[in-house]
N, C-alpha and C. Protein backbone atom coordinates (compact mmCIF):
# COMPACT_ATOMS: atom_id res chain seq x y z
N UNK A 1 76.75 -23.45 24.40
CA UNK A 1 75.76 -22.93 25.33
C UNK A 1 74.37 -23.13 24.74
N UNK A 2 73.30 -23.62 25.52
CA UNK A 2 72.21 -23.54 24.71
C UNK A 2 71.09 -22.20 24.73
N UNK A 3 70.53 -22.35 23.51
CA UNK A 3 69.53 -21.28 23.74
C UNK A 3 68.54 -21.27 24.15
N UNK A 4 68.40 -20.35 25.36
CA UNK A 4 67.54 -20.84 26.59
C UNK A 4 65.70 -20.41 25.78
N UNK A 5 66.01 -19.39 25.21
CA UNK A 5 64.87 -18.43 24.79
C UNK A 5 64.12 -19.72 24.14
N UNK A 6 64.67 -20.51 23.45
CA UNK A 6 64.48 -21.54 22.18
C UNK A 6 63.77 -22.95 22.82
N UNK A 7 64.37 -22.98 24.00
CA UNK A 7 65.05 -24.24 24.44
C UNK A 7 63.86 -25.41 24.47
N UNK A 8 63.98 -26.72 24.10
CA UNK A 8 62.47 -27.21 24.14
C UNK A 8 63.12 -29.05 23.24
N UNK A 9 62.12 -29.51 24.36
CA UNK A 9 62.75 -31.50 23.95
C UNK A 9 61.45 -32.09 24.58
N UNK A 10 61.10 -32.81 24.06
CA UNK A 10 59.77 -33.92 24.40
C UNK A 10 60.51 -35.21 25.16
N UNK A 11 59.20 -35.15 25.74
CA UNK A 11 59.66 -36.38 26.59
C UNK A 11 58.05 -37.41 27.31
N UNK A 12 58.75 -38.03 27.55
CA UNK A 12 57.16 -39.44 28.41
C UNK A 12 57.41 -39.10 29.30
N UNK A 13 56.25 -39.45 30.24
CA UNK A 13 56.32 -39.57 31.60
C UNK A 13 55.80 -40.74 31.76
N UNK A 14 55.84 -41.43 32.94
CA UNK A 14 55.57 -42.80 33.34
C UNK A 14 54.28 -43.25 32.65
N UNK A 15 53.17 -42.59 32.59
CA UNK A 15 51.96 -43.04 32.39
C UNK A 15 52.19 -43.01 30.98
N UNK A 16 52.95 -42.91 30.04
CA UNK A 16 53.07 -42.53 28.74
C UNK A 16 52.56 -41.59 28.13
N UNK A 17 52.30 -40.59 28.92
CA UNK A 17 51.73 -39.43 28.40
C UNK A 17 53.01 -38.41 27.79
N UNK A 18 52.62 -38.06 26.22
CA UNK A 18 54.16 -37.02 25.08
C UNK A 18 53.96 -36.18 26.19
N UNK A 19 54.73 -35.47 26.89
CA UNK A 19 54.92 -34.08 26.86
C UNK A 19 56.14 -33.31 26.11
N UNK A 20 56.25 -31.83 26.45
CA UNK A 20 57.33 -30.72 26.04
C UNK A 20 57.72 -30.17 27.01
N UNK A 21 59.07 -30.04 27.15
CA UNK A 21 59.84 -29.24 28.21
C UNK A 21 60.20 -28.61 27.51
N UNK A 22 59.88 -26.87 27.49
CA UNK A 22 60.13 -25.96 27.28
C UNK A 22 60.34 -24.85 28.27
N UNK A 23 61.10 -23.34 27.44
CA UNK A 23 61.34 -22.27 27.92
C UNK A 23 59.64 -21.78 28.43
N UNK A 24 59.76 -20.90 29.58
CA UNK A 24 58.59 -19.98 29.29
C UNK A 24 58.70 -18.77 28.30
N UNK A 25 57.31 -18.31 28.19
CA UNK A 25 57.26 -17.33 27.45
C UNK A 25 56.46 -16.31 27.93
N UNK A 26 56.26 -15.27 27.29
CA UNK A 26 55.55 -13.98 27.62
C UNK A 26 53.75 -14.93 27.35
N UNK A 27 53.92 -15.16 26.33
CA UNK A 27 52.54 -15.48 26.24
C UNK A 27 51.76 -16.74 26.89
N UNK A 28 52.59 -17.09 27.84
CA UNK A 28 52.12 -18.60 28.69
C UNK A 28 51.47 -18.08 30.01
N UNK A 29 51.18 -16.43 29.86
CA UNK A 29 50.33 -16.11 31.41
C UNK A 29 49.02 -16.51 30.82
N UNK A 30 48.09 -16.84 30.03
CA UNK A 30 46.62 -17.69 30.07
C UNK A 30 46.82 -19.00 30.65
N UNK A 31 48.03 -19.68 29.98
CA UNK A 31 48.28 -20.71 30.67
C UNK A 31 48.87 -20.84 32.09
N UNK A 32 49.44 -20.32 32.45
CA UNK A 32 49.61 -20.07 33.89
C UNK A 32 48.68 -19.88 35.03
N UNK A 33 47.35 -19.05 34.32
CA UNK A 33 46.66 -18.63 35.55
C UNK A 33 45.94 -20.12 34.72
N UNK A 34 45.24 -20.87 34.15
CA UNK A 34 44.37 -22.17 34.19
C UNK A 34 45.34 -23.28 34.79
N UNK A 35 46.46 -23.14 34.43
CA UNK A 35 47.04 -24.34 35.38
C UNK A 35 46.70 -24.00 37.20
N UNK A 36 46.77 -22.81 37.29
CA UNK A 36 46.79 -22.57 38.58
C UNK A 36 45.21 -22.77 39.56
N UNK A 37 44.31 -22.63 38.60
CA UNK A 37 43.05 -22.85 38.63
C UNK A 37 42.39 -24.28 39.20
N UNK A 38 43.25 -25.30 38.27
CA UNK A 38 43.69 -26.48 38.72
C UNK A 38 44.20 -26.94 39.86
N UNK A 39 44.80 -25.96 40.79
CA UNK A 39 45.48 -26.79 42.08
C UNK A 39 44.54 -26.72 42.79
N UNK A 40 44.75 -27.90 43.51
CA UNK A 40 44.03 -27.90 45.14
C UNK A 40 44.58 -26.94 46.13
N UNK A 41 43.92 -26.80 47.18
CA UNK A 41 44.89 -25.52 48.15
C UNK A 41 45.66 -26.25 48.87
N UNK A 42 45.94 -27.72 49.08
CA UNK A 42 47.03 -27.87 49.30
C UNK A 42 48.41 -27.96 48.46
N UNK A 43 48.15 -28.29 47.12
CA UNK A 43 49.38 -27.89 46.34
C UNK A 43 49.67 -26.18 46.21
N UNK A 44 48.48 -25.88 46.25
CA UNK A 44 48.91 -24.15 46.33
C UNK A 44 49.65 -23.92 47.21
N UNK A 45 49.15 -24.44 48.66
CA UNK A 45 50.01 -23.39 50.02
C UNK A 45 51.61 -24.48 49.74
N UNK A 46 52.33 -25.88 49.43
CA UNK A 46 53.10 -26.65 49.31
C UNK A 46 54.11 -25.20 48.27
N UNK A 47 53.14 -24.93 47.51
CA UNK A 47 54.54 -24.06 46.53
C UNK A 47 54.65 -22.87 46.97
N UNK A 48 53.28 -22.03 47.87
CA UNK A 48 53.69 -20.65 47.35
C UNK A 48 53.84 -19.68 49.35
N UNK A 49 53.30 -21.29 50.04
CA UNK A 49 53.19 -21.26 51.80
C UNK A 49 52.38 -19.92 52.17
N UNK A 50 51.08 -20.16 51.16
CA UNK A 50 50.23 -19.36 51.72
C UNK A 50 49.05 -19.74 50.98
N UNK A 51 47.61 -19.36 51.47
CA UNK A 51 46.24 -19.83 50.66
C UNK A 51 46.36 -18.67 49.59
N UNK A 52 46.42 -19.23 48.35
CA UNK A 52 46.53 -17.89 47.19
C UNK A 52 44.63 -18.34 46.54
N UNK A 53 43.36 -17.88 46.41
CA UNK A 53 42.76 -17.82 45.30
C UNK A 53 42.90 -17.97 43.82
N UNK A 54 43.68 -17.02 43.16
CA UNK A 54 44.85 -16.86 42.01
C UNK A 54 45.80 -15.76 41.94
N UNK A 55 45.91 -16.04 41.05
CA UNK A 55 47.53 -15.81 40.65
C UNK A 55 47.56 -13.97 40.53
N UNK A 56 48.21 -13.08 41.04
CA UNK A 56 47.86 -12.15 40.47
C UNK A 56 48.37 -11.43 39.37
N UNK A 57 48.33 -9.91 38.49
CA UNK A 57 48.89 -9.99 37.26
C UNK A 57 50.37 -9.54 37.81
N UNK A 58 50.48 -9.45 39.09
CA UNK A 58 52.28 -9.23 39.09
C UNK A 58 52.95 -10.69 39.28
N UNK A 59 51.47 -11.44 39.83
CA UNK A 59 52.23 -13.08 40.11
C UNK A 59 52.56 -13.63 38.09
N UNK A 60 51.80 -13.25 37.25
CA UNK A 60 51.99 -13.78 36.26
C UNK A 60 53.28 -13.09 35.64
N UNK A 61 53.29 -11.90 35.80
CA UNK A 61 54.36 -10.93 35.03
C UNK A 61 55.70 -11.63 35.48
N UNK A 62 55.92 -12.10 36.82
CA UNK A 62 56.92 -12.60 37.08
C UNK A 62 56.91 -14.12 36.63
N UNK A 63 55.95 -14.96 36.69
CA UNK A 63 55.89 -16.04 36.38
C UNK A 63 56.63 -16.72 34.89
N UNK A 64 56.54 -15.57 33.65
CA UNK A 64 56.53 -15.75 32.40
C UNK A 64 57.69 -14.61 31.75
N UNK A 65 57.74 -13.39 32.52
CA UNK A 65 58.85 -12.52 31.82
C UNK A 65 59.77 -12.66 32.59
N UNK A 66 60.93 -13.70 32.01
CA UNK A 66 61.94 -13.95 32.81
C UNK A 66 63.47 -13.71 31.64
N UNK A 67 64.54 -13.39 31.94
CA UNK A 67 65.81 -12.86 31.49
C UNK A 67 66.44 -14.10 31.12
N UNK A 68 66.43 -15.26 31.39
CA UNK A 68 67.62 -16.21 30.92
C UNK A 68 68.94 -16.35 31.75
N UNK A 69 69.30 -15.02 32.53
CA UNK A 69 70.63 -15.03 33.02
C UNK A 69 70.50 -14.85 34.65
N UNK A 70 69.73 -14.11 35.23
CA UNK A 70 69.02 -13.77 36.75
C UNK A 70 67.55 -14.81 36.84
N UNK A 71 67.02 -15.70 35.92
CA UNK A 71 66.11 -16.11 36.56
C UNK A 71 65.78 -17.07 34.78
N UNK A 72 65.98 -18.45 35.56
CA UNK A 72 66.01 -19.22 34.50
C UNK A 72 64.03 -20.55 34.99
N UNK A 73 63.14 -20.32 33.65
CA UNK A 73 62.28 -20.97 33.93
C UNK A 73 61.55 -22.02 32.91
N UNK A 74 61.25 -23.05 33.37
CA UNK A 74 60.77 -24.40 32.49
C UNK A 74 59.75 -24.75 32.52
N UNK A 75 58.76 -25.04 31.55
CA UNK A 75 57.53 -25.66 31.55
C UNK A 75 57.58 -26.80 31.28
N UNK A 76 56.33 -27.82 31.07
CA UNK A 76 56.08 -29.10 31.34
C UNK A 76 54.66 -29.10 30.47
N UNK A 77 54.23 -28.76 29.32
CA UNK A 77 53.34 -28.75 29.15
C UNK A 77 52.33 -30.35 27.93
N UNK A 78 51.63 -30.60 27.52
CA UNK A 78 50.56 -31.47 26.73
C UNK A 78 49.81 -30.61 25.68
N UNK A 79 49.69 -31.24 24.40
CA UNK A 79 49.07 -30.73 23.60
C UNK A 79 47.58 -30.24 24.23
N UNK A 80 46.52 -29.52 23.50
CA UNK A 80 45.53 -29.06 23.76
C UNK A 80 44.78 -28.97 22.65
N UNK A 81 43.64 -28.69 22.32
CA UNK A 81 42.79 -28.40 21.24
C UNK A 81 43.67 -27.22 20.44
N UNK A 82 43.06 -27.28 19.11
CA UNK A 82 43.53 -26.35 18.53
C UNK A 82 45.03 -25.63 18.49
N UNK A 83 45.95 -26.71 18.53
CA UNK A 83 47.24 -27.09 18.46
C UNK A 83 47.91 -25.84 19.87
N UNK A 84 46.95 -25.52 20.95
CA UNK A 84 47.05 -25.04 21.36
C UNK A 84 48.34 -25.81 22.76
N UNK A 85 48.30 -25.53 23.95
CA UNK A 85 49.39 -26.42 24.71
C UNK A 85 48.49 -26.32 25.90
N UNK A 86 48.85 -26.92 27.13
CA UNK A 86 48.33 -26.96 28.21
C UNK A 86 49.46 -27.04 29.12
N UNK A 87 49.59 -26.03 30.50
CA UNK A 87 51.01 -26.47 31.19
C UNK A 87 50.58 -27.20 32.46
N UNK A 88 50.86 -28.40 32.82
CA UNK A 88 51.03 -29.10 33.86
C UNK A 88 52.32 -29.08 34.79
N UNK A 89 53.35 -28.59 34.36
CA UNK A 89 54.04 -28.21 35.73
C UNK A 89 55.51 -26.87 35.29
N UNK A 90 55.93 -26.75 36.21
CA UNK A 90 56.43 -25.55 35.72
C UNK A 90 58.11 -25.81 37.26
N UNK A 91 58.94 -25.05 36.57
CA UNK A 91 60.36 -25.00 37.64
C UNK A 91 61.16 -24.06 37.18
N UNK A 92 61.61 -23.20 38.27
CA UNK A 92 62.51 -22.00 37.83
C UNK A 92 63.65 -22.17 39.14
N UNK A 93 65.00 -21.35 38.70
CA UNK A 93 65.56 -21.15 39.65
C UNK A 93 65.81 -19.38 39.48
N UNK A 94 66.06 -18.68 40.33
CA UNK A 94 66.34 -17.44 40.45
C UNK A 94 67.96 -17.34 41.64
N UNK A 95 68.99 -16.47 40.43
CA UNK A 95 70.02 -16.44 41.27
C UNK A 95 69.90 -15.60 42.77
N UNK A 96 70.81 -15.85 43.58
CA UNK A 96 70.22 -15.12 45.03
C UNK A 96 72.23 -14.86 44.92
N UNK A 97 72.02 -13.84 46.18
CA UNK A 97 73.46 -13.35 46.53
C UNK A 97 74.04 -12.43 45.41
N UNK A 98 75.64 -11.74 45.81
CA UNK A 98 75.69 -10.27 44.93
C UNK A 98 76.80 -11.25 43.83
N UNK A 99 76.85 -10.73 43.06
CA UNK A 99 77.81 -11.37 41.78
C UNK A 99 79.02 -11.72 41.45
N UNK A 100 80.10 -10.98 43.26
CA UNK A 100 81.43 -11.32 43.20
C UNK A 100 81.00 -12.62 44.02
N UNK A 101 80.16 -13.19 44.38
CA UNK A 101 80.18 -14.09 45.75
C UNK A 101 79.86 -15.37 44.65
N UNK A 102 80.07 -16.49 45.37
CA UNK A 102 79.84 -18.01 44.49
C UNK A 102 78.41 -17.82 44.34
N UNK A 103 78.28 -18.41 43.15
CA UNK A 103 76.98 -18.55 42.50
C UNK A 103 75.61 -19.80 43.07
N UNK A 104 74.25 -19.02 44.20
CA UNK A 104 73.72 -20.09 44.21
C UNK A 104 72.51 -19.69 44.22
N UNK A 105 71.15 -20.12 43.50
CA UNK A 105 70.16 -20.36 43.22
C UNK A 105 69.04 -21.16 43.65
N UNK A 106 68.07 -20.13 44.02
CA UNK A 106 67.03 -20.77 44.92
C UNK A 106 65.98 -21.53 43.77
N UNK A 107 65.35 -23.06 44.16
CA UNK A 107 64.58 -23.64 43.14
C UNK A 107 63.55 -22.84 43.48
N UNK A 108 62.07 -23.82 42.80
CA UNK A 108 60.92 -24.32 43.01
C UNK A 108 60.13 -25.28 41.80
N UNK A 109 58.93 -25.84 42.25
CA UNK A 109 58.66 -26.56 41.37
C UNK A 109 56.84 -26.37 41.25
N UNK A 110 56.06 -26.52 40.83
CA UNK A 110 54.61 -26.66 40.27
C UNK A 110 54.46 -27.87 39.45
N UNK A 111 53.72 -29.13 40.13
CA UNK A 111 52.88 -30.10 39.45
C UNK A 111 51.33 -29.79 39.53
N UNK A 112 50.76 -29.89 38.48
CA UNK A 112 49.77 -30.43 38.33
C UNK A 112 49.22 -31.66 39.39
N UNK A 113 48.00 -31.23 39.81
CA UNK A 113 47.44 -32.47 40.62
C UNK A 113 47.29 -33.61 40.07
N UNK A 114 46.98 -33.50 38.60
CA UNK A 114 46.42 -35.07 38.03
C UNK A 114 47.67 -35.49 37.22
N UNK A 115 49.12 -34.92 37.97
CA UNK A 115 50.35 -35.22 36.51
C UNK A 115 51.65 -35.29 38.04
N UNK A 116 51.03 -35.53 39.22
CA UNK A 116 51.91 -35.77 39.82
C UNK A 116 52.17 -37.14 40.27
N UNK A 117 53.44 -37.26 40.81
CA UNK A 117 53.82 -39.00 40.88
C UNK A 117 54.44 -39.67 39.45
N UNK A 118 54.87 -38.26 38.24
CA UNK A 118 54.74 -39.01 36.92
C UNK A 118 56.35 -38.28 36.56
N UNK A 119 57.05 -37.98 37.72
CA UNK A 119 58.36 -37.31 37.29
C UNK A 119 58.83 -36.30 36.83
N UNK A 120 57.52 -35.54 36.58
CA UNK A 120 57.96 -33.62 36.10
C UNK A 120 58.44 -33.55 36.76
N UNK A 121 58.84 -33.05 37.87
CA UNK A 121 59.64 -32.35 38.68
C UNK A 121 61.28 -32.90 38.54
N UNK A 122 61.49 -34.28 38.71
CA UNK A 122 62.72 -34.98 38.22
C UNK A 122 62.93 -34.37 37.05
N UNK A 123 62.34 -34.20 36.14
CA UNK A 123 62.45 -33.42 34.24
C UNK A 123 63.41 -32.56 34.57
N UNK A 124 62.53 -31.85 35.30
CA UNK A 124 62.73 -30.30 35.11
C UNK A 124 64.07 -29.76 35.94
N UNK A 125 64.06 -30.69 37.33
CA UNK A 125 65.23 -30.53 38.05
C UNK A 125 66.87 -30.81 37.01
N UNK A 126 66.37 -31.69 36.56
CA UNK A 126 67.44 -32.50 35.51
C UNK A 126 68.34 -31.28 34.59
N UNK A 127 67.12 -30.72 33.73
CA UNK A 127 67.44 -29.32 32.79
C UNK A 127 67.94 -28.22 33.92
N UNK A 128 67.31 -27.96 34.74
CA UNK A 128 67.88 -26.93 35.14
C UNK A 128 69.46 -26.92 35.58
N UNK A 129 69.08 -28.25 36.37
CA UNK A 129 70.85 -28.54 36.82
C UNK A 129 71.69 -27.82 35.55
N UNK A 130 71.65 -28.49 34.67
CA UNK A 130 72.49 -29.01 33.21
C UNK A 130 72.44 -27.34 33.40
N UNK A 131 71.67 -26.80 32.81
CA UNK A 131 71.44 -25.47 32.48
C UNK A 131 72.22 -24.48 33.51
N UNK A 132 72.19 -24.60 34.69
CA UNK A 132 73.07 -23.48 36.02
C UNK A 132 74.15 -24.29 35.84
N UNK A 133 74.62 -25.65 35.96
CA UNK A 133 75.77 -25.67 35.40
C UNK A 133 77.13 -24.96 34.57
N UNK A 134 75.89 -24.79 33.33
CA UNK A 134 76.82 -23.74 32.13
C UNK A 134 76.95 -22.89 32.93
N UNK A 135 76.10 -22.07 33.45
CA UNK A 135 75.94 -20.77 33.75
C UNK A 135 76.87 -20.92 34.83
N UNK A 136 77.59 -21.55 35.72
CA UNK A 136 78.64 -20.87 36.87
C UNK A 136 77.71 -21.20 38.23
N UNK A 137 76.29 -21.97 37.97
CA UNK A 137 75.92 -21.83 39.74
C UNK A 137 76.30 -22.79 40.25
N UNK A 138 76.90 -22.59 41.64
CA UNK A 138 77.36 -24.19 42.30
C UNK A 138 76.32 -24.85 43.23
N UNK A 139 75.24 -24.13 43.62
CA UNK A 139 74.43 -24.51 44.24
C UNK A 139 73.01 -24.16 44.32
N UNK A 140 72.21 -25.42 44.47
CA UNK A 140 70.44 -24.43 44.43
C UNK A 140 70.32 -24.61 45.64
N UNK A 141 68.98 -23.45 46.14
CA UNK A 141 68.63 -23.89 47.84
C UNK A 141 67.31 -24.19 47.29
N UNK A 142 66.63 -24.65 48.51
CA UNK A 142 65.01 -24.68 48.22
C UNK A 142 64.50 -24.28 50.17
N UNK A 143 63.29 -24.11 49.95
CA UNK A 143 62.52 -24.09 50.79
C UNK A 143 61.68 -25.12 50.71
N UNK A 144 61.29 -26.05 51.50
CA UNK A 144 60.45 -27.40 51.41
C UNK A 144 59.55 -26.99 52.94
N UNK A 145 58.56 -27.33 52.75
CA UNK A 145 57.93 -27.81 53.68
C UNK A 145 57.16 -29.11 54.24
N UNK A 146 58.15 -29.69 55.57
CA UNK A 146 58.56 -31.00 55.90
C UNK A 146 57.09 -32.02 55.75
N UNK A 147 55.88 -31.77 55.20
CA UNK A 147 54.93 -32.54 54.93
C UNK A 147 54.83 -33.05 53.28
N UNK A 148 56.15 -31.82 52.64
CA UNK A 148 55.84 -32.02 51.57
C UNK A 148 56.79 -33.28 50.91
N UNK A 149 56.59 -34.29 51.38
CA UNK A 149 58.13 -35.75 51.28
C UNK A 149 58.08 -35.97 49.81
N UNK A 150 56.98 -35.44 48.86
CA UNK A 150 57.37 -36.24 47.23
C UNK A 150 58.76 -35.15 47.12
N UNK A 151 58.46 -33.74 47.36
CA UNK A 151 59.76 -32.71 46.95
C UNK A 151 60.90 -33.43 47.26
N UNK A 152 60.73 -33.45 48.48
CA UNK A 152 62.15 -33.76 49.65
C UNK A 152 62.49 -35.04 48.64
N UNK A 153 61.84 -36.12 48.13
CA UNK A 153 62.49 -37.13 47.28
C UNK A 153 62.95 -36.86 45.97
N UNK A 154 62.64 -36.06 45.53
CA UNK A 154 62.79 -35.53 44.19
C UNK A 154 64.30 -35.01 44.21
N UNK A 155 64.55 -34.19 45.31
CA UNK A 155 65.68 -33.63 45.72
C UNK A 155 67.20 -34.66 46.02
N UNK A 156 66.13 -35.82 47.45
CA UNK A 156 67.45 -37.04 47.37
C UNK A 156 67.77 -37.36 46.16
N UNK A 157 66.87 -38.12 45.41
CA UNK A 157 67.05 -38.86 44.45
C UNK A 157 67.83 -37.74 42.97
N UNK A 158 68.29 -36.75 43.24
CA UNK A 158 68.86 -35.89 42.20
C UNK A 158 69.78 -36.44 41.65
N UNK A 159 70.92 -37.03 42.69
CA UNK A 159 71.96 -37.64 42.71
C UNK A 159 73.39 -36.77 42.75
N UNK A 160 73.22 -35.16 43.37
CA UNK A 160 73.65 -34.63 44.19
C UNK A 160 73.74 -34.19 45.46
N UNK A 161 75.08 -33.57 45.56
CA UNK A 161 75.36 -34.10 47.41
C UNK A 161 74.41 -32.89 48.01
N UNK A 162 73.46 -33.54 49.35
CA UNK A 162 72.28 -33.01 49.68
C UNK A 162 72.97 -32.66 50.92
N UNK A 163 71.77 -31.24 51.35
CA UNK A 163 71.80 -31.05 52.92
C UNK A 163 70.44 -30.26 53.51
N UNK A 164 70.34 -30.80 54.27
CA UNK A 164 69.00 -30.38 55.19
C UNK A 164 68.82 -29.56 56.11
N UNK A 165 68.51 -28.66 56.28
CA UNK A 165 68.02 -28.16 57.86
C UNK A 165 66.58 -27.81 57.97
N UNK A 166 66.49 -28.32 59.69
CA UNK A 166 65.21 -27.26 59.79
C UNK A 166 65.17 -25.98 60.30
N UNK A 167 64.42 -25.47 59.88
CA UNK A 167 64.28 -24.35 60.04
C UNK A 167 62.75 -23.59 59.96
N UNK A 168 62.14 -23.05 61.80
CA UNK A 168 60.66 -22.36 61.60
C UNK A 168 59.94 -23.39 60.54
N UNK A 169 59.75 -24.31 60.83
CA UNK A 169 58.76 -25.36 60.55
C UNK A 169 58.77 -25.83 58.94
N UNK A 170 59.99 -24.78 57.86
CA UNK A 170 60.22 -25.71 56.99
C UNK A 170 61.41 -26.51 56.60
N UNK A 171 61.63 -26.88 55.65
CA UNK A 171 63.34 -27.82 55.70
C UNK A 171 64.06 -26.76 54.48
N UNK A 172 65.52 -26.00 54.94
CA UNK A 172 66.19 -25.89 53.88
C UNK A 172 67.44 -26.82 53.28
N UNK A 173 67.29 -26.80 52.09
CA UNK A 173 67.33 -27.97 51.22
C UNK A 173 68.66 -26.88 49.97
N UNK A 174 69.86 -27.53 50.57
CA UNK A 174 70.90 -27.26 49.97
C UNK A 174 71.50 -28.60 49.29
N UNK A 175 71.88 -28.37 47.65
CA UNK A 175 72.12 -29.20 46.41
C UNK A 175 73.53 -28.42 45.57
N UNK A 176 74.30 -29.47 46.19
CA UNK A 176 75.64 -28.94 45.66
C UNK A 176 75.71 -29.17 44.12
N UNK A 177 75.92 -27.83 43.16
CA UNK A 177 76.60 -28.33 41.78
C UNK A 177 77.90 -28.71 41.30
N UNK A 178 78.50 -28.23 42.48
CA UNK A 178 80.01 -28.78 42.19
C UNK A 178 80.95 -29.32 42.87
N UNK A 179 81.27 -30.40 42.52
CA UNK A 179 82.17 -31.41 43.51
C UNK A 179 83.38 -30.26 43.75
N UNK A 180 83.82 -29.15 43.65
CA UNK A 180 84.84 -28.67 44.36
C UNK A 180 84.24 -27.55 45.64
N UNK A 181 82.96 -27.24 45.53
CA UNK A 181 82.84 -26.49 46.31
C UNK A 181 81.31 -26.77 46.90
N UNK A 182 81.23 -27.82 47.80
CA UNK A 182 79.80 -28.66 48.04
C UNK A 182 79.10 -27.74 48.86
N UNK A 183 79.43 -26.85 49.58
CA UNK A 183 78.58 -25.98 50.54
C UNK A 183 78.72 -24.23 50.26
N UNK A 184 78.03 -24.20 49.35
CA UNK A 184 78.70 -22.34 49.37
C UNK A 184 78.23 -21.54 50.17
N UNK A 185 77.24 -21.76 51.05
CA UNK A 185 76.16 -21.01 51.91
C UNK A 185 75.25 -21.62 53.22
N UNK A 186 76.17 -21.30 54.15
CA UNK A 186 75.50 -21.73 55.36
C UNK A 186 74.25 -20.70 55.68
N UNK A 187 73.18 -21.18 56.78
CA UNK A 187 72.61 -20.39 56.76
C UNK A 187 72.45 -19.59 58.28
């Protein structure tokens, strides 16, 4: 099993830029609210489907104090001055449903405006899979909204079995983890 608290591997992205995929931490809310500072309001309303200003301190408390077992989350971050880090994108899943029922988990994802088109989100989808795997989930959902087509590709291209609906103007976006049980949750 790996250790999630710990967990952390470098990697390129297309443009050849090092990054680190790491765990979050308690102390990544400075970094959280400047990454967030960074979005345009259309990547804002794409993740959070509303005009946010920033982040607030219950948006950060949740953002960064997370358990490992009810709510698993990944950063994407670049060195910074003073061996400090910088986060450019971020992905969590949080389990949904009660604990005798099959295990399935709602995504999401946060790019950076000037670090998108460069495969964080593929990264991060990648680890998490691997990661709810161990853990027993058979399925993530997402909420997409149907303008947002880089997600929706990120999702085909997973190379698990996909399903779509619409639904009130966004797409839900069901990703089977396990070839024995491809649909655990209609909606």
């Amino acid at each position: 099993m790996i250790d999630l608290k710990n967990f952390k591997v470098g990697d390129i992205l297309k443009n050849g830029t090092a990054i680190s995929i790491r765990a979050v931490r308690p102390d990544d809310k400075s970094r959280f609210a400047e990454a967030f500072r960074h979005l345009g309001p259309d990547a804002v309303y794409t993740r959070f489907f509303c005009c946010k200003k920033e982040l607030t301190d219950e948006d950060l408390k949740i953002a960064v104090e997370v358990d490992f077992e009810n709510t698993v989350a990944l950063v994407v971050t670049i060195p910074a001055g003073g061996g400090d880090e910088t986060i450019i994108g971020a992905g969590r899943y949080i389990l949904c449903g009660q604990p005798h029922e099959l295990r399935s988990a709602e995504i999401a994802f946060t790019v950076g405006e000037n670090y998108q088109c460069q495969g964080i989100a593929s990264r991060i989808l990648r680890h998490l899979i691997h990661i709810a795997q161990q853990k027993g989930v058979s399925q993530f959902e997402a909420e997409v909204l149907p303008k947002n087509r880089a997600m929706l590709a990120v999702f085909a291209r997973s190379g698990l079995p996909m399903k779509e609906l619409q639904e009130e103007g966004t797409v839900h976006v069901y990703l089977s983890l396990s070839a024995q049980a491809p649909w655990t949750a209609e909606p």
